[in-house]
N, C-alpha and C. Protein backbone atom coordinates (compact mmCIF):
# COMPACT_ATOMS: atom_id res chain seq x y z
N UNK A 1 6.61 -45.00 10.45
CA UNK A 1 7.34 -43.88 11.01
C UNK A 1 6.87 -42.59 10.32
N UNK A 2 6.42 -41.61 11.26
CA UNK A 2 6.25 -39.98 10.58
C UNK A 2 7.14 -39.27 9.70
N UNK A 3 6.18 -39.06 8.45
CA UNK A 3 7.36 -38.08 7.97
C UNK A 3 8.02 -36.88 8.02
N UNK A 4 8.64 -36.35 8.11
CA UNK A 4 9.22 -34.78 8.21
C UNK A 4 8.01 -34.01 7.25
N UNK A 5 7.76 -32.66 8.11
CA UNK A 5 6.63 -32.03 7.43
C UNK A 5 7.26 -31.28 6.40
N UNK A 6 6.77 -31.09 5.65
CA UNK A 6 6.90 -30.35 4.24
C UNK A 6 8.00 -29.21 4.29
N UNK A 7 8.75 -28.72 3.66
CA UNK A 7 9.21 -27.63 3.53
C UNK A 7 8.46 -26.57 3.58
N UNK A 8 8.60 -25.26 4.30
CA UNK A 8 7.83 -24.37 3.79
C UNK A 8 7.95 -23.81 2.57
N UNK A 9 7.12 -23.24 1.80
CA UNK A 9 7.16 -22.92 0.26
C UNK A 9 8.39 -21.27 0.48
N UNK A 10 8.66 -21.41 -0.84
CA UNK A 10 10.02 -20.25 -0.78
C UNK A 10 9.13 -19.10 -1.03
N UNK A 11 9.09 -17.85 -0.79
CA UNK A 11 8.48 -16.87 -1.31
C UNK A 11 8.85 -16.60 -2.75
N UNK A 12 8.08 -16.03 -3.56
CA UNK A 12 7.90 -15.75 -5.14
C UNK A 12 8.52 -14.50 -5.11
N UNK A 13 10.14 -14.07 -4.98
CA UNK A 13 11.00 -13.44 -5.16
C UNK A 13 10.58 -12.17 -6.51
N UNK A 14 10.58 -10.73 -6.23
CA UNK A 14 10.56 -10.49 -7.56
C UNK A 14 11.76 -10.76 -9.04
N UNK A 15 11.09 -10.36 -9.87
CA UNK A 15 12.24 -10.96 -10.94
C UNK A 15 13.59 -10.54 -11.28
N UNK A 16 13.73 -9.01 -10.84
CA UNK A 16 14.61 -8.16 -11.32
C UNK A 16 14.90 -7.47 -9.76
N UNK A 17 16.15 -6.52 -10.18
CA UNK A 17 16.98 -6.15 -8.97
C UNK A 17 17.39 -4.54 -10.24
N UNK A 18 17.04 -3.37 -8.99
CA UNK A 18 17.30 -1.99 -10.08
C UNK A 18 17.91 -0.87 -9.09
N UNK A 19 19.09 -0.70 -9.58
CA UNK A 19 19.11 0.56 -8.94
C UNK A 19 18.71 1.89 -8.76
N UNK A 20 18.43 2.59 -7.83
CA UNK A 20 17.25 3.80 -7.74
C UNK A 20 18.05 4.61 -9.17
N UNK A 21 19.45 4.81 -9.58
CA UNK A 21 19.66 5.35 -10.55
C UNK A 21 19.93 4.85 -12.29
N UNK A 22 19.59 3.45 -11.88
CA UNK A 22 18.70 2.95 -12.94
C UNK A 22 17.38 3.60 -13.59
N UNK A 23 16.37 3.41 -12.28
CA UNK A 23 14.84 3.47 -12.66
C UNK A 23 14.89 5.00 -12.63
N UNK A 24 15.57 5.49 -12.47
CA UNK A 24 15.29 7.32 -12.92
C UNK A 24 15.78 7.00 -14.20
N UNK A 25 16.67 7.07 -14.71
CA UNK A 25 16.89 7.01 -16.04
C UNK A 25 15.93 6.35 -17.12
N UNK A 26 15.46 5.10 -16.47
CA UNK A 26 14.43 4.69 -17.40
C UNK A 26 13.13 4.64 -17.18
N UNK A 27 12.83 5.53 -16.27
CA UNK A 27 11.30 5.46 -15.66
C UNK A 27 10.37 5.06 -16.47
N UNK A 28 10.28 5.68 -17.33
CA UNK A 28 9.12 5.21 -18.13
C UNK A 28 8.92 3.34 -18.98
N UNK A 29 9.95 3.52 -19.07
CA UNK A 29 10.82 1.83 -19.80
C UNK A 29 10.44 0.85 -18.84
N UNK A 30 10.36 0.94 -17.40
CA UNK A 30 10.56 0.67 -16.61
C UNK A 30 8.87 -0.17 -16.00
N UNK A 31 8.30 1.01 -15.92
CA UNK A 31 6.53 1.19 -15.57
C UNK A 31 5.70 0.22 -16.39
N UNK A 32 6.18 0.61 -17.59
CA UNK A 32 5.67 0.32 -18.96
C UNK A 32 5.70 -1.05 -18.23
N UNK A 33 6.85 -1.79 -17.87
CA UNK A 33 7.15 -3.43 -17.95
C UNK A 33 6.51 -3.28 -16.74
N UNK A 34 6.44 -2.93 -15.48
CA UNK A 34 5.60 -3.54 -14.56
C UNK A 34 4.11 -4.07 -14.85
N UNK A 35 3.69 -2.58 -15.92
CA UNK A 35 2.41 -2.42 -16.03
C UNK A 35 1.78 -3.63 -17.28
N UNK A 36 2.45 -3.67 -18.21
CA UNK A 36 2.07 -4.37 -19.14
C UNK A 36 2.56 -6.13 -19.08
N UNK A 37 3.74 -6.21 -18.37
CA UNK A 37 4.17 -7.82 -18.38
C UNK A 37 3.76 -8.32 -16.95
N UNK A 38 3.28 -7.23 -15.80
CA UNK A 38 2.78 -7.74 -14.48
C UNK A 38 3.97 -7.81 -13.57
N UNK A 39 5.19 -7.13 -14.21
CA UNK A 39 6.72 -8.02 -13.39
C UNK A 39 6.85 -7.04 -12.23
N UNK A 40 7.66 -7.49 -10.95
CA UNK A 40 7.89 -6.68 -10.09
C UNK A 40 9.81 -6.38 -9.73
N UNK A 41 10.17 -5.41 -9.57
CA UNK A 41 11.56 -5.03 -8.95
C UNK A 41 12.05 -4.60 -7.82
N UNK A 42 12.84 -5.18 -7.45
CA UNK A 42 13.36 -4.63 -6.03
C UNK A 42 14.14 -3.70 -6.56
N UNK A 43 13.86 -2.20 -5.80
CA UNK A 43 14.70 -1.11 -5.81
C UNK A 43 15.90 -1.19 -5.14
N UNK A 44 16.71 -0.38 -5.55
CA UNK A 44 18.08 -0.37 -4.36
C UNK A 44 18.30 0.51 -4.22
N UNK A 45 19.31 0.90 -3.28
CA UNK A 45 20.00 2.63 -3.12
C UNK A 45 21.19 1.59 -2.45
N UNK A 46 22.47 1.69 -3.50
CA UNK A 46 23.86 1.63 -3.49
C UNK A 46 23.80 0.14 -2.32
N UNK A 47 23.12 -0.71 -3.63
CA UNK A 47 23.00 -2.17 -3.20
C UNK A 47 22.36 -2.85 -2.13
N UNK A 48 21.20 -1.86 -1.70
CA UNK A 48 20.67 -2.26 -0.52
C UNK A 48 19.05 -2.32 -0.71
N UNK A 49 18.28 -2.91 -0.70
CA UNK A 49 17.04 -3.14 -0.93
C UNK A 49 16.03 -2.17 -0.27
N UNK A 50 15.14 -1.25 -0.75
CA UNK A 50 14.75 -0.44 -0.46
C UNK A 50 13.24 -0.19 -0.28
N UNK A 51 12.97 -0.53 -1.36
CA UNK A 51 11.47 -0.83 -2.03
C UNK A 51 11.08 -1.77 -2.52
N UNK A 52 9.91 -1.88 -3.58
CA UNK A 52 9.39 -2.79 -4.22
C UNK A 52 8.71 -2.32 -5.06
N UNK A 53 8.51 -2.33 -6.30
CA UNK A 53 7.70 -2.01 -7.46
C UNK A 53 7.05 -2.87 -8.15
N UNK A 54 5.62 -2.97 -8.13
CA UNK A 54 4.89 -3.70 -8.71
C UNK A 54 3.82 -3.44 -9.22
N UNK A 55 2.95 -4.13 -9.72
CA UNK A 55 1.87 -3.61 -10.37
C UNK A 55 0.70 -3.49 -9.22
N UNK A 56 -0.28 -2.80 -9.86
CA UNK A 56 -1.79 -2.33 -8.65
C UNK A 56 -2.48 -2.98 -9.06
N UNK A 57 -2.62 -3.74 -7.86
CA UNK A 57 -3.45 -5.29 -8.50
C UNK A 57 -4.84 -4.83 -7.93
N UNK A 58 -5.91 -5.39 -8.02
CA UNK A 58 -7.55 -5.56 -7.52
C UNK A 58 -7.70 -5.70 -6.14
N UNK A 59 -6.38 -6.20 -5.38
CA UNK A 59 -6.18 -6.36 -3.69
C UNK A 59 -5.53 -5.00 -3.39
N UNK A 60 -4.89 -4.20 -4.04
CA UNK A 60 -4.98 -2.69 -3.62
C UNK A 60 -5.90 -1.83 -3.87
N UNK A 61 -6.82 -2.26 -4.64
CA UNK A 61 -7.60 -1.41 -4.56
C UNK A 61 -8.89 -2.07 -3.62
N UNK A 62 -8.90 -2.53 -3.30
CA UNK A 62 -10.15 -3.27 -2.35
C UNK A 62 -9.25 -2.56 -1.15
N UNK A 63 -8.11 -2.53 -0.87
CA UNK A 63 -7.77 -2.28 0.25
C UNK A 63 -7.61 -0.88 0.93
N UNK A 64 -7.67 0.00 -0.56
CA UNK A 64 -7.76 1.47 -0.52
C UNK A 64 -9.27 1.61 -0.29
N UNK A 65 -10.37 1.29 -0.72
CA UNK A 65 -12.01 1.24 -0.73
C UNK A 65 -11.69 1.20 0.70
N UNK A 66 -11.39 0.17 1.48
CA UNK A 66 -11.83 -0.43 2.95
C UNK A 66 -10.85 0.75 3.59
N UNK A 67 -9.85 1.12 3.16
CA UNK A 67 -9.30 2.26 4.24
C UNK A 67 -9.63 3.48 3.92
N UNK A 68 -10.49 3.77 2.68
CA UNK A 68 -10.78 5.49 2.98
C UNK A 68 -12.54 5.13 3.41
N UNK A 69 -13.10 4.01 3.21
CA UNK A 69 -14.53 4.20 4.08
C UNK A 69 -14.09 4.19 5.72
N UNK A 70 -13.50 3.35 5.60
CA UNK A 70 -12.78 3.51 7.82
C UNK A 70 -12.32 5.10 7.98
N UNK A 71 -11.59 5.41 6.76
CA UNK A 71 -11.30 7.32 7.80
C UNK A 71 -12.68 7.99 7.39
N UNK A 72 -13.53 7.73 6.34
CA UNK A 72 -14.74 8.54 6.18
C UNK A 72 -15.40 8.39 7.72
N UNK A 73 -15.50 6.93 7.84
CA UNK A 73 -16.59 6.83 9.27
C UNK A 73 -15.91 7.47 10.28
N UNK A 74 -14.53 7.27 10.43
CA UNK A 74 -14.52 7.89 11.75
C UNK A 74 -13.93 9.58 11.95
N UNK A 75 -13.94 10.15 10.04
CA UNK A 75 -14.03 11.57 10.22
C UNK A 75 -15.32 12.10 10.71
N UNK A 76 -16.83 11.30 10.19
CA UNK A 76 -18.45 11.78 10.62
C UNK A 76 -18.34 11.47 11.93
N UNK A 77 -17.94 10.32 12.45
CA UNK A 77 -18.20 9.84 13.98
C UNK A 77 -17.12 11.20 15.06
N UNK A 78 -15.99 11.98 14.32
CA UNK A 78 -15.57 13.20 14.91
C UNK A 78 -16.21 14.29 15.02
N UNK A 79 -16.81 14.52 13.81
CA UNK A 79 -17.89 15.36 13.34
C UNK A 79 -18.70 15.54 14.08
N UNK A 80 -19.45 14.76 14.60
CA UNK A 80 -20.81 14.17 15.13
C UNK A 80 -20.86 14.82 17.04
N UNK A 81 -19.43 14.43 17.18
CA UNK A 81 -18.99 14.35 18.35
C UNK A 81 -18.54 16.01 18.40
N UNK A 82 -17.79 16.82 17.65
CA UNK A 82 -17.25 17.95 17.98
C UNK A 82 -18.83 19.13 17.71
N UNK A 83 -19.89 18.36 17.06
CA UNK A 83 -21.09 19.22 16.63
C UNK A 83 -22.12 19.06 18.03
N UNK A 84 -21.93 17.90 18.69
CA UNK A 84 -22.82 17.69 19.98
C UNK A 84 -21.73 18.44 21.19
N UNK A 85 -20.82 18.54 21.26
CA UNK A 85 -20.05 19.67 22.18
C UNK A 85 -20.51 20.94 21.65
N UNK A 86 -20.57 21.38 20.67
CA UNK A 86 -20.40 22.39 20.38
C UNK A 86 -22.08 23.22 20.75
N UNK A 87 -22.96 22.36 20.54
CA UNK A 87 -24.31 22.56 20.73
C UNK A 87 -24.39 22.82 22.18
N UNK A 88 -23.93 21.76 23.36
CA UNK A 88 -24.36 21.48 24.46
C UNK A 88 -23.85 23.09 24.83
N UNK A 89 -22.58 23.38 24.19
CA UNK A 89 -21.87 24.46 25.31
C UNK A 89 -22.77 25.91 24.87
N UNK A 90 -23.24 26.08 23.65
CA UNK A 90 -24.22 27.38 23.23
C UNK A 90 -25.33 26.95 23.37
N UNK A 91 -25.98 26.23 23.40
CA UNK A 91 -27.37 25.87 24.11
C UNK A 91 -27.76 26.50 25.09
N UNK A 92 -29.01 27.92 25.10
CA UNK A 92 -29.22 28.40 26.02
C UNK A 92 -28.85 30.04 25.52
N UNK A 93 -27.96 29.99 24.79
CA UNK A 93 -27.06 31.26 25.08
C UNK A 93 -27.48 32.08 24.47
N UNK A 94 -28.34 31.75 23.31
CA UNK A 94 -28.73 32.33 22.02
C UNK A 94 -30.19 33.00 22.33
């Protein structure tokens, strides 16, 4: 007889729970522990989940690389395009 398939895995919850007038008060106290122990917090505003604070891992920054070369290309590919209008329409005129 088949067995029942697996549970799906639980998501990796962050560790801590802060209120937005918490982490003003201790901002720095705060960073320090994301930055140095790796930990992440759910923000709140008057018990309601808001954000997320975590550290900048090597997958944000690969992901910032891949999204400012995509607006570079398609600021030149605007470029390219508003410089060949711009030619076609004074072409001649000069």
């Amino acid at each position: 007889m088949p067995s029942d398939p697996p549970a799906p895995a639980k998501p990796v919850l962050p560790e801590k729970t802060i209120g937005v007038r918490e982490l003003k008060n201790n901002l720095t106290r705060i960073v320090n522990i994301v930055r140095n122990e790796q930990k992440e917090y759910i923000i709140t505003v008057h018990g309601r989940p808001v954000a997320v604070l975590r550290p900048y891992m090597e997958e944000d920054i690969q992901a910032s690389d891949q999204a400012f070369e995509q607006e570079m290309a398609e600021m030149l590919e605007t470029a390219k395009r508003v410089g060949d209008a711009s030619r076609k329409k004074w072409n001649g005129r000069c």
